[in-house]
Protein backbone atom coordinates (compact mmCIF):
# COMPACT_ATOMS: atom_id res chain seq x y z
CA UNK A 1 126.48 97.11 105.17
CA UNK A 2 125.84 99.65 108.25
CA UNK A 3 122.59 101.97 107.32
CA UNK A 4 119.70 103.08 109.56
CA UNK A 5 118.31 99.40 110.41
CA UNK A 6 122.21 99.03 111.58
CA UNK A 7 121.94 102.69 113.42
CA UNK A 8 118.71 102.11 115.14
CA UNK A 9 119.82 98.33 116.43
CA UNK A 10 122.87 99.36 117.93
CA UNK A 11 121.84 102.93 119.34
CA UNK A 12 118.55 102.43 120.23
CA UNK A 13 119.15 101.52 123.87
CA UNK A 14 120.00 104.58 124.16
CA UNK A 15 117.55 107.33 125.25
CA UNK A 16 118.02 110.87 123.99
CA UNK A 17 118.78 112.76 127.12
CA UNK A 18 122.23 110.50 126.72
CA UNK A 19 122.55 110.68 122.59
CA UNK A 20 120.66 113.68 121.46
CA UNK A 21 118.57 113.40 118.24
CA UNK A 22 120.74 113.29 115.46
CA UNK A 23 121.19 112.52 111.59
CA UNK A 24 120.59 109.14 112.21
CA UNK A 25 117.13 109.79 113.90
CA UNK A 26 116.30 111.97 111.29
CA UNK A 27 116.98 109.24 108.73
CA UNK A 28 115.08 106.46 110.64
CA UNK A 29 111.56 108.99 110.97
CA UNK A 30 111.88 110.47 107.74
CA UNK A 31 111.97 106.73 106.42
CA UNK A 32 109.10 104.89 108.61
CA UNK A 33 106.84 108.81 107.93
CA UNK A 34 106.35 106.75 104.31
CA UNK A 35 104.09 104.25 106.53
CA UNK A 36 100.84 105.53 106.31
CA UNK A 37 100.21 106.00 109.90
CA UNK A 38 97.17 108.19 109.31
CA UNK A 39 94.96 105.24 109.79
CA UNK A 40 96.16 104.68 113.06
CA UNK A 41 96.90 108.24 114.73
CA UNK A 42 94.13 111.12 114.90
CA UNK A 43 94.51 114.16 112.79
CA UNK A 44 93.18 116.50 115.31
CA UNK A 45 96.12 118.49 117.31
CA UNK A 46 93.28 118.09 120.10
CA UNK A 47 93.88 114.40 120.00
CA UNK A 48 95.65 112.70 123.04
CA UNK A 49 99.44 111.76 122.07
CA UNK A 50 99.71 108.27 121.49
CA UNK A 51 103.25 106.11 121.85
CA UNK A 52 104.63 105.87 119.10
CA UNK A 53 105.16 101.85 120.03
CA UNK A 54 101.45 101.54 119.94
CA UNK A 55 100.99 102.63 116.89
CA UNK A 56 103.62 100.65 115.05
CA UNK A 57 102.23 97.54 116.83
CA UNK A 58 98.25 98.65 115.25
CA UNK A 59 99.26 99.99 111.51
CA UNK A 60 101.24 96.62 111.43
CA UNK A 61 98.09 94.38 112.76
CA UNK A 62 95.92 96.56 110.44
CA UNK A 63 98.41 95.62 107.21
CA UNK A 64 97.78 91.66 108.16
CA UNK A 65 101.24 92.01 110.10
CA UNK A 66 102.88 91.34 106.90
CA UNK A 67 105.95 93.01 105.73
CA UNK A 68 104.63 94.76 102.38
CA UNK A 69 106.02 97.53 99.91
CA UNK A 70 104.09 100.75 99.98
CA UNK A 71 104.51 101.31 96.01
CA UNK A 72 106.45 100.68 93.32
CA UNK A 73 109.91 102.68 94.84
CA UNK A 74 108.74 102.16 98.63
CA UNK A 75 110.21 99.01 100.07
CA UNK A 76 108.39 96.85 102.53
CA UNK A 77 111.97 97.69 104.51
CA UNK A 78 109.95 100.11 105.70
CA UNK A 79 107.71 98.11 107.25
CA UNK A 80 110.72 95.76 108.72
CA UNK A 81 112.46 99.31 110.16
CA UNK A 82 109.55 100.26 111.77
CA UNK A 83 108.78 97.16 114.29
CA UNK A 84 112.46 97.13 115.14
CA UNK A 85 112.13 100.80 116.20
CA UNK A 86 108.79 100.06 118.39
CA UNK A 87 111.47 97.37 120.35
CA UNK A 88 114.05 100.32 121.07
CA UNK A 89 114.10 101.86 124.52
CA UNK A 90 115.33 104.95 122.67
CA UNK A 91 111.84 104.91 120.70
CA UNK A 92 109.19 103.79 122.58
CA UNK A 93 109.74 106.74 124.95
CA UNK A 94 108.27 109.14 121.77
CA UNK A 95 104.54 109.64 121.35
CA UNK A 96 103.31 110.69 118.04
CA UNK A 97 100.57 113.36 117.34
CA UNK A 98 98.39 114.80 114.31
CA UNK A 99 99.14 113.04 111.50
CA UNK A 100 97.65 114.27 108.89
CA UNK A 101 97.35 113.02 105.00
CA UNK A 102 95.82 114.92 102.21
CA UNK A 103 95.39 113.99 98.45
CA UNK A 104 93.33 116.56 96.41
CA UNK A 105 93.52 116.22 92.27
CA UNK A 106 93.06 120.07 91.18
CA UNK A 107 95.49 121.56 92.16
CA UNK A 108 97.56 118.42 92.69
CA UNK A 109 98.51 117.97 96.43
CA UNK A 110 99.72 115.16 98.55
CA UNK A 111 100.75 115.77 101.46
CA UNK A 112 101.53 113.90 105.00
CA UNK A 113 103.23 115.25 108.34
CA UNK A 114 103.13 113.52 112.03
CA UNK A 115 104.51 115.11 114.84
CA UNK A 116 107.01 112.79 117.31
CA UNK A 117 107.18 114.40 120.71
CA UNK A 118 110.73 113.34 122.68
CA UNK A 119 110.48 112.39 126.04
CA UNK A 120 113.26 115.55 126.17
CA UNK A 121 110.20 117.71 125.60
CA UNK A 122 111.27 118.58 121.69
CA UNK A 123 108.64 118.39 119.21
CA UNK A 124 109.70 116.68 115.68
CA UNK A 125 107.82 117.32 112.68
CA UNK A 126 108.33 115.21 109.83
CA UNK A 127 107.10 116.20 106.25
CA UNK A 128 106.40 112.90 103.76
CA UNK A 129 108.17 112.71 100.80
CA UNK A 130 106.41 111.59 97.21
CA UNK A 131 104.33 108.52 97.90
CA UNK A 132 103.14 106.31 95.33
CA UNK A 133 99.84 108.54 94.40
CA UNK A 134 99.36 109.84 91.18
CA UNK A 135 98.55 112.72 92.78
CA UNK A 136 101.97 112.70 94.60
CA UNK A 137 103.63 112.94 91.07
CA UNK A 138 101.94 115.64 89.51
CA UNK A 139 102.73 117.68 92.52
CA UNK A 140 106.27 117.58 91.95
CA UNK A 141 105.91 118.49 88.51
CA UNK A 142 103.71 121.37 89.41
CA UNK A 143 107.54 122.54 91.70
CA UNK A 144 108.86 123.18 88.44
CA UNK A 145 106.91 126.69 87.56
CA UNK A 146 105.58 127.54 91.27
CA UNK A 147 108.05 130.59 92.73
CA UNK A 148 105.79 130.58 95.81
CA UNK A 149 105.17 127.33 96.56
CA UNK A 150 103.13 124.26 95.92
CA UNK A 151 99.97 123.40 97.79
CA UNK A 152 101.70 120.48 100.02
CA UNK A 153 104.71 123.40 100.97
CA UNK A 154 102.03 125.70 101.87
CA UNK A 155 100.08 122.70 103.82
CA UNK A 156 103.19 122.46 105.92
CA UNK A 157 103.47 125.94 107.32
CA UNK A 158 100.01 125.65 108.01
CA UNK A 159 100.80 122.31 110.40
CA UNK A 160 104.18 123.73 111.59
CA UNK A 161 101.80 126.85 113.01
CA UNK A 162 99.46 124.69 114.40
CA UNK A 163 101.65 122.38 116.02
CA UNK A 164 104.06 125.10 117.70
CA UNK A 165 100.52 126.73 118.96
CA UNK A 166 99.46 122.91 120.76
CA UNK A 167 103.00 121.79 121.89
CA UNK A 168 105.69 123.98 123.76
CA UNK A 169 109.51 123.14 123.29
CA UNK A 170 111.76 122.93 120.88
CA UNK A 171 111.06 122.35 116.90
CA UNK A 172 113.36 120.03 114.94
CA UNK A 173 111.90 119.71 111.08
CA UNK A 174 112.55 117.00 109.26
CA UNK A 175 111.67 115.62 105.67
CA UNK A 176 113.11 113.07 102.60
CA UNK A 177 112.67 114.02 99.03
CA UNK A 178 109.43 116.22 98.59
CA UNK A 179 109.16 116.60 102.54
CA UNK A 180 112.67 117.79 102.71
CA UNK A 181 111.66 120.45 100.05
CA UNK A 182 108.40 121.44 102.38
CA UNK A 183 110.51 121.07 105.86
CA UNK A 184 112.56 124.01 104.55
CA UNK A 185 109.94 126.14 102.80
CA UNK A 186 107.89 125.67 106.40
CA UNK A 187 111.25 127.16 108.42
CA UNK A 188 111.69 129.66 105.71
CA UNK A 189 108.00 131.52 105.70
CA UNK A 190 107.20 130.70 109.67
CA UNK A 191 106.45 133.33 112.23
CA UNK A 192 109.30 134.94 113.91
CA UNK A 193 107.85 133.39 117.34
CA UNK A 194 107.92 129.56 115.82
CA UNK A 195 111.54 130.39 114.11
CA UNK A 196 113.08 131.22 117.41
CA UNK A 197 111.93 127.78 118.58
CA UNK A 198 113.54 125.77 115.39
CA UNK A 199 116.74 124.45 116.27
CA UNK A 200 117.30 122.12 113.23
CA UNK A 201 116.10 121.42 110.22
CA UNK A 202 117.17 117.90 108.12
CA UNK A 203 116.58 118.31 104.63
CA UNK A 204 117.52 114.98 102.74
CA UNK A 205 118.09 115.06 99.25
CA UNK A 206 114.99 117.51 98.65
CA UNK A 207 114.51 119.15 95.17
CA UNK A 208 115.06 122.98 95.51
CA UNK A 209 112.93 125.59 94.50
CA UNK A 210 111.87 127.15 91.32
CA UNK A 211 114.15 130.32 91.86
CA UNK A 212 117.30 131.08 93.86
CA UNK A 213 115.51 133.91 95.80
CA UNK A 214 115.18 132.23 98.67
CA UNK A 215 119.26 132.20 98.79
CA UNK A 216 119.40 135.62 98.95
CA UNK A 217 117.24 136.13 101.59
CA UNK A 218 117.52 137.25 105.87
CA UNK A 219 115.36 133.91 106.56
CA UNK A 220 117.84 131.56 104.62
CA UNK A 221 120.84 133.44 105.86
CA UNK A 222 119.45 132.90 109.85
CA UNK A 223 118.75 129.14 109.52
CA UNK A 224 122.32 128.55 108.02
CA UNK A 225 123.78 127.50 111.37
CA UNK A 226 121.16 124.99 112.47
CA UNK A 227 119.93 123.56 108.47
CA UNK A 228 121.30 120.11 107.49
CA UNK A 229 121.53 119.05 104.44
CA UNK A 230 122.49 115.78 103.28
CA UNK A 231 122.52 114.27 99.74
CA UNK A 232 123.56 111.41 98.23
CA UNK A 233 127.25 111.36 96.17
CA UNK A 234 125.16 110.52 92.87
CA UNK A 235 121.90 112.72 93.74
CA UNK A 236 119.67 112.68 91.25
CA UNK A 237 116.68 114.56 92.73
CA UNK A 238 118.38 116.86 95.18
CA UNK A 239 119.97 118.21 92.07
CA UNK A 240 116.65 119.38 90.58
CA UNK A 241 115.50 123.56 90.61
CA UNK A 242 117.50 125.82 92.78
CA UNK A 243 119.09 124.73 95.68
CA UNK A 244 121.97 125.26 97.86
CA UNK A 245 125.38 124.31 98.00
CA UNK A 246 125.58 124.25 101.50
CA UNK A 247 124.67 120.13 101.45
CA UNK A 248 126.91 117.17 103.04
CA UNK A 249 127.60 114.27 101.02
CA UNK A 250 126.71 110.92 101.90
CA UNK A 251 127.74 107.14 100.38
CA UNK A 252 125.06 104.86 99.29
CA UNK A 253 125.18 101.52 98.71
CA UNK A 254 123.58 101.83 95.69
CA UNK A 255 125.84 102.33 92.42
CA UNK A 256 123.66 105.55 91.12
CA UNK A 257 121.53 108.77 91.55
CA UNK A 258 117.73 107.61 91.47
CA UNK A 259 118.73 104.46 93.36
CA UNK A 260 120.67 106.39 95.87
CA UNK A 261 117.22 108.08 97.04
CA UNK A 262 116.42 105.74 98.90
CA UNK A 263 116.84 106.19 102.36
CA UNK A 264 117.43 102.92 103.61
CA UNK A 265 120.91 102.78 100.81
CA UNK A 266 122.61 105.54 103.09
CA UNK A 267 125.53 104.52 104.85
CA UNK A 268 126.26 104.81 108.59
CA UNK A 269 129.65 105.27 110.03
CA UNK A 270 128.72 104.31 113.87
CA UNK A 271 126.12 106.70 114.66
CA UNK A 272 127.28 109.36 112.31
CA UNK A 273 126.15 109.37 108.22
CA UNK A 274 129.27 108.10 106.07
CA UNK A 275 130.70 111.35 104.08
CA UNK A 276 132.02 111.47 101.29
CA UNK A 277 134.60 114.09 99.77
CA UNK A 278 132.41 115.00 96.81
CA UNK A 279 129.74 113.91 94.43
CA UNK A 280 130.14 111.51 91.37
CA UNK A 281 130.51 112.95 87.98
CA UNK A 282 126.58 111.34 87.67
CA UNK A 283 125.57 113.78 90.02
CA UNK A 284 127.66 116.70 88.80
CA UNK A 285 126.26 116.15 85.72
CA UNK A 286 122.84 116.32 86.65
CA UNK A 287 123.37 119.59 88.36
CA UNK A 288 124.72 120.80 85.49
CA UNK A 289 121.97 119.42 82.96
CA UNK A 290 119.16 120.53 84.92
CA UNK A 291 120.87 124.34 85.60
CA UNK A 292 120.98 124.26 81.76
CA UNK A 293 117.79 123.50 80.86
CA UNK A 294 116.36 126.07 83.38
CA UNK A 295 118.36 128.08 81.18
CA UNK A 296 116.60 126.57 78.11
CA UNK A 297 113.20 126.19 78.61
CA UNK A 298 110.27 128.93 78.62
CA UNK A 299 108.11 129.50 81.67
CA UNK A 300 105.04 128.37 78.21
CA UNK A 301 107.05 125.18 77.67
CA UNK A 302 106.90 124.42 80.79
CA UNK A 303 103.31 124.86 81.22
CA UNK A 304 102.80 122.97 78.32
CA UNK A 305 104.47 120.09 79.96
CA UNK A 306 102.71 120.00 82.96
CA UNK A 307 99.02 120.01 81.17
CA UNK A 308 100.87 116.88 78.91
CA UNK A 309 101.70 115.20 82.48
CA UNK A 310 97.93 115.84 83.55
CA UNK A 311 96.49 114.39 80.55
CA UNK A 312 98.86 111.39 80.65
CA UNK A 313 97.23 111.51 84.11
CA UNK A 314 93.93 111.92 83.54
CA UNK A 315 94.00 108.80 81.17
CA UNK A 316 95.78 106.75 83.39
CA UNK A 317 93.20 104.08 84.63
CA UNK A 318 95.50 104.07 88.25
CA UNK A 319 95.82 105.97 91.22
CA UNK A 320 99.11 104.47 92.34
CA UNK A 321 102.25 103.80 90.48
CA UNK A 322 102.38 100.09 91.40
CA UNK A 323 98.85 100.21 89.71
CA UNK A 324 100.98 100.90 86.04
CA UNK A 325 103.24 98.29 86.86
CA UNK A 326 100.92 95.46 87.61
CA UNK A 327 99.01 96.31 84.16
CA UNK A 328 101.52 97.09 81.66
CA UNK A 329 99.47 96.20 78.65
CA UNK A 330 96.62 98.90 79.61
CA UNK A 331 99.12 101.05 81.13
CA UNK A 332 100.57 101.34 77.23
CA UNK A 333 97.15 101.83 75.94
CA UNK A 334 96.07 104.62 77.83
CA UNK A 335 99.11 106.13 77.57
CA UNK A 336 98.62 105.77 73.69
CA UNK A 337 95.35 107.33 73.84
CA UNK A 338 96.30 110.26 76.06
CA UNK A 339 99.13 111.61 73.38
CA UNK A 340 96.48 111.11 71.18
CA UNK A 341 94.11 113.11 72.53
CA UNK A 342 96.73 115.81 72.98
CA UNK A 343 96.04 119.11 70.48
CA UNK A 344 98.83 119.53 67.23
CA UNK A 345 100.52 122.71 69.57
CA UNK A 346 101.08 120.70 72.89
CA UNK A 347 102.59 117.87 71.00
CA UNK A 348 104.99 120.59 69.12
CA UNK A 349 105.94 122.22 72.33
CA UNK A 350 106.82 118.83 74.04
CA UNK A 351 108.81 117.89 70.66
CA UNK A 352 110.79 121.39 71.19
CA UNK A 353 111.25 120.22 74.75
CA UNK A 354 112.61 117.17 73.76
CA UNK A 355 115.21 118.68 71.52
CA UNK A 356 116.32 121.41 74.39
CA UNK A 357 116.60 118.29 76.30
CA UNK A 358 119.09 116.75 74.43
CA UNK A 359 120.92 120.01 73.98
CA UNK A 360 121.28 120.80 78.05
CA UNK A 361 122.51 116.98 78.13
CA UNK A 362 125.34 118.43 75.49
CA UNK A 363 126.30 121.20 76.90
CA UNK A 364 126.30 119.48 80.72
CA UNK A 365 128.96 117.07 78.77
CA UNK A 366 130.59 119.54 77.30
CA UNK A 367 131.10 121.62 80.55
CA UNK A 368 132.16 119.12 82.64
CA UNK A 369 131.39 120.49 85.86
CA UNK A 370 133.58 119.93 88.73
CA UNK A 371 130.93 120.78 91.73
């Protein structure tokens, strides 16, 4: 199977003043961005670039130069991607700058960007997706009932600002999942100066927001010609809120949507993403459930699910995801104890939920969407 490892070994000889940067590119960052490169690479904008090659070489040292997941739905491929980009001519020309990682509990943020500068004097800023932090999680629930933004999309304009104020050239924003999500609120709401400078932005299968406003509006309308947007045929994710139809299709070789997230599944066709003519009937159906229960659910309910996520949360004897997997038994227990502990009207809400659920799922059958 040809997919980014495939892209970067037979391409990456070549430096970008001969291939531009490209899909491909955008895949292979927004995929190694998941490495946690903070501990490696100053946060300050002040900082001195460092090449990017270097600090592969230390984050690997520093991880016991072992080849390790980064959570339960991060593969250690990663990891494997990364070192073979620190041996290509085409990357070891970048230097990376201000990466920055922040994890706050109330209100939930996680949020991680780095900046690659191109030896074609291009700046690209790449947003991190959902890691494995609780934190990360409850974010992305908070996307649900937050018209203006959650506190990681907000985070990103702020770095976008500050990055386009320390480096000159030309902005390329890219992001996976969550960062795809913050990599287009960050082009939508910057300064007319910094949008001038953007001259793409990669969103890859990133949730959409919790209205269509942002459809309607001059800012969407002007980054139109220079916004990619790539899902997967059986998206599960990038069918979530409001979001455009404006998105390119892409094989996986995974056989459905949640699967198909990953990165590192995405087919190549030489140095191009492999298309496909449309989506699966998975992933129409999951546009058409999730349009419905929009439909469905009060802006209460869906407060009332949030505070249940928190409390599962807040019980949850775990920061990370792998955490719950490696301790099933207490993972069950707290779990347990957090419905519990949950008053008679949250649990009736969530039961309500539950039913309009099931009834979106019917009427997305029933509809049968064809797009």
């Amino acid at each position: 199977m040809s997919n980014v490892c495939s892209y970067v070994d037979k391409y990456g000889f070549l430096p970008f003043h001969q291939l531009p940067f490209g899909a491909g590119d955008n895949v292979a960052l927004c995929t190694v961005i998941y490495m946690p490169f903070e501990e490696v690479v100053s946060p300050d904008f002040s900082a001195q670039p460092m090449p990017f090659a270097d600090a592969c070489r230390q984050l690997f040292e520093k991880r016991g130069e072992e080849h390790k997941p980064l959570g339960l739905f991060i593969s250690k491929n990663t990891s494997v991607l990364m070192m073979e980009m620190c041996k290509r001519k085409r990357y070891t020309d970048m230097r990376v700058a201000a990466c920055r990682s922040c994890l706050d509990a109330e209100p939930s943020m996680q949020f991680a960007a780095m900046t690659f500068l191109l030896p074609t004097q291009k700046l690209v800023i790449v947003f991190r997706g959902t890691d494995d932090t609780m934190e990360g999680w409850a974010e992305d629930i908070d996307m649900i009932n937050s018209p203006d933004g959650v506190p990681s999309s907000k985070e990103s304009l702020s770095y976008l600002q500050h990055a386009a104020e320390r480096f000159p050239g030309d902005i390329i924003l890219c992001g996976h999942s969550k960062g795809g999500y913050n990599a287009l609120y960050a082009a939508l709401h910057a300064d007319a100066s910094i949008k001038q400078r953007i001259i793409a932005v990669y969103n890859n299968d990133g949730p959409g927001f919790s209205d269509d406003s942002f459809l309607h509006s001059d800012a969407y309308k002007e980054l139109l010609g220079k916004y990619h947007h790539f899902i997967p045929q059986s998206s599960f994710f990038g069918m979530m809120l409001d979001h455009d139809d404006d998105y390119q299709i892409v094989k996986s070789s995974k056989p459905f949507g949640a699967l198909q997230h990953d990165l590192l599944t995405w087919k190549f066709d030489g140095n191009r993403l492999m298309r496909a003519k449309k989506k699966t009937p998975e992933s129409r159906f999951n546009h058409a459930f999730f349009h419905a229960l929009k439909e469905e659910v009060t802006d209460d309910e869906v407060a009332a699910v949030d505070e249940a996520a928190r409390t599962l949360m807040e019980h949850a004897d775990s920061t990370r995801l792998i955490d719950l997997k490696n301790d099933v038994a207490g993972s069950l227990k707290n779990t347990t104890d957090a419905v519990k502990s949950m008053d008679k009207d949250t649990k009736k809400t969530i039961k309500t939920v539950v039913k309009k659920s099931f009834a979106a799922a019917k009427k997305a059958i029933k509809d049968k969407p064809e797009n």
